[in-house]
N, C-alpha and C. Protein backbone atom coordinates (compact mmCIF):
# COMPACT_ATOMS: atom_id res chain seq x y z
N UNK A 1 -37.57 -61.83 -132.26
CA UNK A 1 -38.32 -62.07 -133.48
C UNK A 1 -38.00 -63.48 -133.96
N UNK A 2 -39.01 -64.04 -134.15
CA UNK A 2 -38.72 -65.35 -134.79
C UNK A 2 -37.86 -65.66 -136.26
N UNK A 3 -37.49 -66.78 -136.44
CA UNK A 3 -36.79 -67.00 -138.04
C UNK A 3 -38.14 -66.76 -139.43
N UNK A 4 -37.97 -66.09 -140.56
CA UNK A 4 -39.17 -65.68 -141.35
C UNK A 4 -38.36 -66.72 -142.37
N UNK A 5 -37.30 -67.05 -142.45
CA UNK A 5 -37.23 -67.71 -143.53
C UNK A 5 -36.08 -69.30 -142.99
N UNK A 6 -36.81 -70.64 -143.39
CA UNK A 6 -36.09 -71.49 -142.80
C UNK A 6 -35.42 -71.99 -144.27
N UNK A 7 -34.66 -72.98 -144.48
CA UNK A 7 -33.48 -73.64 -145.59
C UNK A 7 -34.18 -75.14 -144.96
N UNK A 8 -34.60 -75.74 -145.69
CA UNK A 8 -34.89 -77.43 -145.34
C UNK A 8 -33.37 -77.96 -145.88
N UNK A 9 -33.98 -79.31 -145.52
CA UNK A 9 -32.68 -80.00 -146.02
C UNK A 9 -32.49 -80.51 -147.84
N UNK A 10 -33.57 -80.45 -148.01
CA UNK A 10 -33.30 -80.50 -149.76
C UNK A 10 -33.19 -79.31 -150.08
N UNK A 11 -32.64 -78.30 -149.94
CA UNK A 11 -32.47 -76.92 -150.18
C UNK A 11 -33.74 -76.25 -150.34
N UNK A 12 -35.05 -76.18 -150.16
CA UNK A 12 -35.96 -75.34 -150.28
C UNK A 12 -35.78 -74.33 -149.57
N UNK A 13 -36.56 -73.35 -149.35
CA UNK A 13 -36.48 -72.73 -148.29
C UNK A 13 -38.09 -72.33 -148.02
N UNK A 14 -38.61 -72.01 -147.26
CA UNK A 14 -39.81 -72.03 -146.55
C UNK A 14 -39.79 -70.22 -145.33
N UNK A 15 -40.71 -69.79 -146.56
CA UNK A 15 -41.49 -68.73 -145.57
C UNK A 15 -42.18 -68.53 -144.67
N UNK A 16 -42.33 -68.34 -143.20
CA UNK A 16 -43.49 -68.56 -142.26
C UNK A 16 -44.01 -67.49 -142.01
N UNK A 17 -43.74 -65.95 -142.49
CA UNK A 17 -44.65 -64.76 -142.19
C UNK A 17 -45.44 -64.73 -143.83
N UNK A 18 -46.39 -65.09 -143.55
CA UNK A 18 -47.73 -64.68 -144.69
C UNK A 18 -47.66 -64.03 -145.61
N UNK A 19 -47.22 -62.69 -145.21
CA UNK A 19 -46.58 -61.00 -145.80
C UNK A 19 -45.55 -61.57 -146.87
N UNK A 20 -44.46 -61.96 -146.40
CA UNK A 20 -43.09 -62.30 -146.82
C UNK A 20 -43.46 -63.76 -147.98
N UNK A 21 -44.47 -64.24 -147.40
CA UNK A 21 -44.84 -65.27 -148.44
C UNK A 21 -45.71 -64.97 -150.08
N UNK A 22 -46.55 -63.92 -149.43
CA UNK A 22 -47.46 -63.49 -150.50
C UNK A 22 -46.36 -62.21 -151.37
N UNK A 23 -45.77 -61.66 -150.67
CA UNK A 23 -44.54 -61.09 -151.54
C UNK A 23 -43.63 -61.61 -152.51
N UNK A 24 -43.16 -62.83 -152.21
CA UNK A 24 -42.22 -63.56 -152.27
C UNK A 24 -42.78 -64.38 -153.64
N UNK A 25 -44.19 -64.63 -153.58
CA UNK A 25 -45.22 -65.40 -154.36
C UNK A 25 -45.13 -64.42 -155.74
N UNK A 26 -45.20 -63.06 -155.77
CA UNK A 26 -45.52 -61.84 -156.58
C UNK A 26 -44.04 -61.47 -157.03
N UNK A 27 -42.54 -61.79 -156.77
CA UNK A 27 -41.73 -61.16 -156.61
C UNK A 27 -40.87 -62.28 -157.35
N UNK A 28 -40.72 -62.81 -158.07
CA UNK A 28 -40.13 -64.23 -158.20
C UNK A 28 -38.94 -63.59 -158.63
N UNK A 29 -38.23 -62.59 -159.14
CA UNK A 29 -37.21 -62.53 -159.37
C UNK A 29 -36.02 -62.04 -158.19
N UNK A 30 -36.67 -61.49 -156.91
CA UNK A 30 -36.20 -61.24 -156.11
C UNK A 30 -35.84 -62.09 -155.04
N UNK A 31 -34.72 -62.25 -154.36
CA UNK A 31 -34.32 -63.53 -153.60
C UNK A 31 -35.06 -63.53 -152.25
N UNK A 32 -35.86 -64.39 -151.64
CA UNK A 32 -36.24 -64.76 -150.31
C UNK A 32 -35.99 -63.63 -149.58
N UNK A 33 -34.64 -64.22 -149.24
CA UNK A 33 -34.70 -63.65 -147.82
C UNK A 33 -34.17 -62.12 -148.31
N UNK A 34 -34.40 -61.39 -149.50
CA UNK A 34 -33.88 -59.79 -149.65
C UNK A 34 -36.14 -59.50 -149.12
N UNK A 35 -36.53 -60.41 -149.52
CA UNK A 35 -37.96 -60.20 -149.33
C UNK A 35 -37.80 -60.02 -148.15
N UNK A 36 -37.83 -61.34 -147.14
CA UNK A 36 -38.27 -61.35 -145.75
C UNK A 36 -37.29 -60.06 -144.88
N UNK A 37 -36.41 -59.70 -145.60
CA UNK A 37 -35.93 -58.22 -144.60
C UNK A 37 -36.65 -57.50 -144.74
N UNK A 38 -36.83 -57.13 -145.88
CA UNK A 38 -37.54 -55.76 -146.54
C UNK A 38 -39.37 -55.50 -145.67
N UNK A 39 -39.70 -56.90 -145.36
CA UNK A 39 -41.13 -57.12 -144.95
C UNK A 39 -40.38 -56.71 -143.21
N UNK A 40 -39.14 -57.65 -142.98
CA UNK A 40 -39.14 -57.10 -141.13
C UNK A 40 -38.67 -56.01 -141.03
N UNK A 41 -37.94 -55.30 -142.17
CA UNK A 41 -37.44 -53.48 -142.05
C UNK A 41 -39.21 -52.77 -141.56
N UNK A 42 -39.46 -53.30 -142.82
CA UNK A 42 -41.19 -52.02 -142.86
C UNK A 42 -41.61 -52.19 -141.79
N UNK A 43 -42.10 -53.13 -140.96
CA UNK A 43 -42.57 -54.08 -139.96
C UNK A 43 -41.95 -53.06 -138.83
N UNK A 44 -40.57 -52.72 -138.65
CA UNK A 44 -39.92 -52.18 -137.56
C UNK A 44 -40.06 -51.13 -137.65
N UNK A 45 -39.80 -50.18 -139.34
CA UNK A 45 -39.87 -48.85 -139.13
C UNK A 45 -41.28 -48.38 -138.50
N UNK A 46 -42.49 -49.27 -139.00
CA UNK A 46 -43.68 -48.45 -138.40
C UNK A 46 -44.00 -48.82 -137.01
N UNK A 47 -43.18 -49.47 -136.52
CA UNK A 47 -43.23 -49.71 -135.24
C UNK A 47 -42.45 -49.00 -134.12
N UNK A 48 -41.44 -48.53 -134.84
CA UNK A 48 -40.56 -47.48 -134.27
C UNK A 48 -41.53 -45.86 -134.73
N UNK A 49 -42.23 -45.67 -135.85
CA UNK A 49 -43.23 -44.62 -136.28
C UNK A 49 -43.85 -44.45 -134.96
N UNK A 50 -44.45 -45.43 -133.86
CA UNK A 50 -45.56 -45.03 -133.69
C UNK A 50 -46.77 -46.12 -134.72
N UNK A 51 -46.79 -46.58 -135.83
CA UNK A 51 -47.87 -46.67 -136.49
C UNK A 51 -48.24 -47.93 -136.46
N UNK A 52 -49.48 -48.10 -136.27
CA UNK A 52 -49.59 -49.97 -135.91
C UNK A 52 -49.35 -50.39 -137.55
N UNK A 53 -48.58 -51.18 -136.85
CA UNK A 53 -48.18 -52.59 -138.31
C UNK A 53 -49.18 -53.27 -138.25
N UNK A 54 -49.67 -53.32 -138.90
CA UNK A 54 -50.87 -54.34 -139.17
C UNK A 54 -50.35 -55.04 -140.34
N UNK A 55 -50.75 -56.13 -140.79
CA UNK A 55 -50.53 -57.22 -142.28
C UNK A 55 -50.27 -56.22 -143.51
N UNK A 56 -51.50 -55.34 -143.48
CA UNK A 56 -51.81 -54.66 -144.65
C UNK A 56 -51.17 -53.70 -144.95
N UNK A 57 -51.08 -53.02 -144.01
CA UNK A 57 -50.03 -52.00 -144.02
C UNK A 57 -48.49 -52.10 -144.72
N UNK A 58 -48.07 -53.15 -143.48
CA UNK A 58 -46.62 -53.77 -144.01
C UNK A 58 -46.65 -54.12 -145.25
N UNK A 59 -47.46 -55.18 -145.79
CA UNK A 59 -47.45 -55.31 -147.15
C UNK A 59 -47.59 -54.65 -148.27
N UNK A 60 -48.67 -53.55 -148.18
CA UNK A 60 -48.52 -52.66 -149.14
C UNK A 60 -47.02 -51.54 -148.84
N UNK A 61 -46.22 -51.10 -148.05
CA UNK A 61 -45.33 -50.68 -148.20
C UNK A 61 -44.36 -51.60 -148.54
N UNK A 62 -43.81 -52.80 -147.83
CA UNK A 62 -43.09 -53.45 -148.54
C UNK A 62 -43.19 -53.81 -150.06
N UNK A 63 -44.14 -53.94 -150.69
CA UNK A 63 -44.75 -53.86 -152.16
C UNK A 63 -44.17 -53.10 -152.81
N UNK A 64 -44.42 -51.37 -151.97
CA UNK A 64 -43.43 -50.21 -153.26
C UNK A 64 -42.14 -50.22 -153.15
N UNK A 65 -41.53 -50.46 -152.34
CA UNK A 65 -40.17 -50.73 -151.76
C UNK A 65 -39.55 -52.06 -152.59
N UNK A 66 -40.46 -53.05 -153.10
CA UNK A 66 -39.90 -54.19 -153.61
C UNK A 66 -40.09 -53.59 -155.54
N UNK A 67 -41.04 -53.16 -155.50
CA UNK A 67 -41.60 -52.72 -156.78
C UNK A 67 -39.96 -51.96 -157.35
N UNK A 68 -39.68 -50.53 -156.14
CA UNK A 68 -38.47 -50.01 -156.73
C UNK A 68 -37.58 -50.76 -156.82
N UNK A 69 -37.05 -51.31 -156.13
CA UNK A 69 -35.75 -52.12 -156.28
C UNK A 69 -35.78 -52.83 -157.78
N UNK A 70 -37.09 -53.91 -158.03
CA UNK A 70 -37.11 -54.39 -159.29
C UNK A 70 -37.00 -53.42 -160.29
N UNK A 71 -37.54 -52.03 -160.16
CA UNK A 71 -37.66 -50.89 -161.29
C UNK A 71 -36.27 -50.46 -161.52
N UNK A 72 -35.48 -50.48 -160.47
CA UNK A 72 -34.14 -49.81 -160.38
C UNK A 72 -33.40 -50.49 -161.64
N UNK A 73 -33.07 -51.75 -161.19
CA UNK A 73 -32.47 -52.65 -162.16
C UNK A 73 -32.17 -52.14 -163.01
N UNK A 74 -31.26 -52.37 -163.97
CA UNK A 74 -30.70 -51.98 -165.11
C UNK A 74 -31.35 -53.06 -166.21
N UNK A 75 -31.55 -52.71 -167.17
CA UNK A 75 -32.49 -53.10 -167.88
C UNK A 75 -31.34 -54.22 -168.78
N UNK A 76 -31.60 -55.21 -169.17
CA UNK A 76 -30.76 -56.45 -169.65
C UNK A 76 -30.40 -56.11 -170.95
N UNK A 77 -28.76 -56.28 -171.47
CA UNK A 77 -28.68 -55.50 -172.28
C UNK A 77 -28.67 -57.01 -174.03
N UNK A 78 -29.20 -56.15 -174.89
CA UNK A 78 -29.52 -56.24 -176.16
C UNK A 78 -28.29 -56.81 -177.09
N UNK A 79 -28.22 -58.07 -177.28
CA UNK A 79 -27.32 -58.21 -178.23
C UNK A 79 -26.77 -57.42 -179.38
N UNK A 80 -26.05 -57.34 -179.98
CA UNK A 80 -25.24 -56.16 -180.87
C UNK A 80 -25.69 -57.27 -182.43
């Protein structure tokens, strides 16, 4: 499998799977590369399923999968 997420030299970092980009685009509080796993986990599990990975697929599951994690969070707490 190729690298999904590269580090330039001015510290950017740069997405090259589409999925992981348009996630990543929607997800701003979540770090890169917790994205670009989460997109090559889904990517593998339905490939180990049996189920063709297609773009769309992957992405909409990686989506609820990113959705919970952000939902999980503990909610920021309230000055006294």
């Amino acid at each position: 499998m190729s690298a999904l997420v590269t580090h330039l030299a001015d510290g950017a970092t740069k997405l090259h799977d589409p999925v992981s980009a348009r996630l990543a685009d929607e997800f701003l509080t979540v770090p890169l590369g917790t994205v670009s796993r989460c997109v090559a986990d889904v990517r593998a599990c339905a490939e180990h399923l049996g189920i063709d990975a297609t773009p769309e697929v992957v992405e909409r599951v990686a989506r609820e999968h990113l959705l919970a994690l952000v939902n999980s969070a503990p909610p920021p707490r309230s000055p006294r």
